[in-house]
Protein backbone atom coordinates (compact mmCIF):
# COMPACT_ATOMS: atom_id res chain seq x y z
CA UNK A 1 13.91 27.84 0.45
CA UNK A 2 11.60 25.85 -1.14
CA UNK A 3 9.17 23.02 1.00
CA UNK A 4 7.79 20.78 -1.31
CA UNK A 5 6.54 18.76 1.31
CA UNK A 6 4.05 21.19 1.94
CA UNK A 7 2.29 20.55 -1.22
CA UNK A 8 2.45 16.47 -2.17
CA UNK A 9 -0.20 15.11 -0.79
CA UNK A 10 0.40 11.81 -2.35
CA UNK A 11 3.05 9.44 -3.45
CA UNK A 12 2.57 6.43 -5.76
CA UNK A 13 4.16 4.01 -7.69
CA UNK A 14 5.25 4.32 -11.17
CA UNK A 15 2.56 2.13 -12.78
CA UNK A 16 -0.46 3.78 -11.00
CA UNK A 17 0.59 7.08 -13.37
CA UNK A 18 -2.70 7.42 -14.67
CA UNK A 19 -4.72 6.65 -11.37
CA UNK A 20 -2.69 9.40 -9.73
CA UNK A 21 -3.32 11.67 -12.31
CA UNK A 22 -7.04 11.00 -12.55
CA UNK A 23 -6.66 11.85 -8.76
CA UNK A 24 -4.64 14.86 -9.19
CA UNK A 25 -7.44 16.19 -12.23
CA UNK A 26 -10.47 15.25 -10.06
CA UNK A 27 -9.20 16.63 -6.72
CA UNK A 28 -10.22 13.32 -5.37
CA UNK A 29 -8.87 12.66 -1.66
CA UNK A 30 -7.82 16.26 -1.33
CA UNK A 31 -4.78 15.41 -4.01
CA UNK A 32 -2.83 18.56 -4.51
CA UNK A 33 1.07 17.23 -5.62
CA UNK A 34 1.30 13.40 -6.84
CA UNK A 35 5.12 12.23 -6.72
CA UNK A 36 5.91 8.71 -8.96
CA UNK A 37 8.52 6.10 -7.16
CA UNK A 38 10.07 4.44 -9.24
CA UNK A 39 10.70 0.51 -8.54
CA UNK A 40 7.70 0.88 -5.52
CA UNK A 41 5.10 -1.74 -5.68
CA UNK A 42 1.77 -0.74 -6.64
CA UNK A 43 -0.57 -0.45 -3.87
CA UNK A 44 2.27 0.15 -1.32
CA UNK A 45 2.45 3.65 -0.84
CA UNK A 46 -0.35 6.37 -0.96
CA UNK A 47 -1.67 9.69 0.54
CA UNK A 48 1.29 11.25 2.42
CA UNK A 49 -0.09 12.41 6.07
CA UNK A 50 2.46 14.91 7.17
């Protein structure tokens, strides 16, 4: 069974795309797996600290 939690490290909103790939391509903030939420707010949601 798969367990993607174990690799998303982050979660952000739609419109921060690029940031979270810029993130994702400079493995800044130990970013491993960048979800998009659709309809979130920007600046509401961030690393996820499982």
């Amino acid at each position: 069974r798969l367990q993607p939690e174990l690799i998303v490290t982050h979660r952000l909103a739609l419109e921060e795309a690029a940031m979270g790939y810029k993130m994702f391509d400079q493995k800044q903030d130990n970013c491993r797996k960048v979800i998009l939420v659709p309809g979130a707010a920007a600046g509401t949601l961030g690393p996820d600290y499982v």
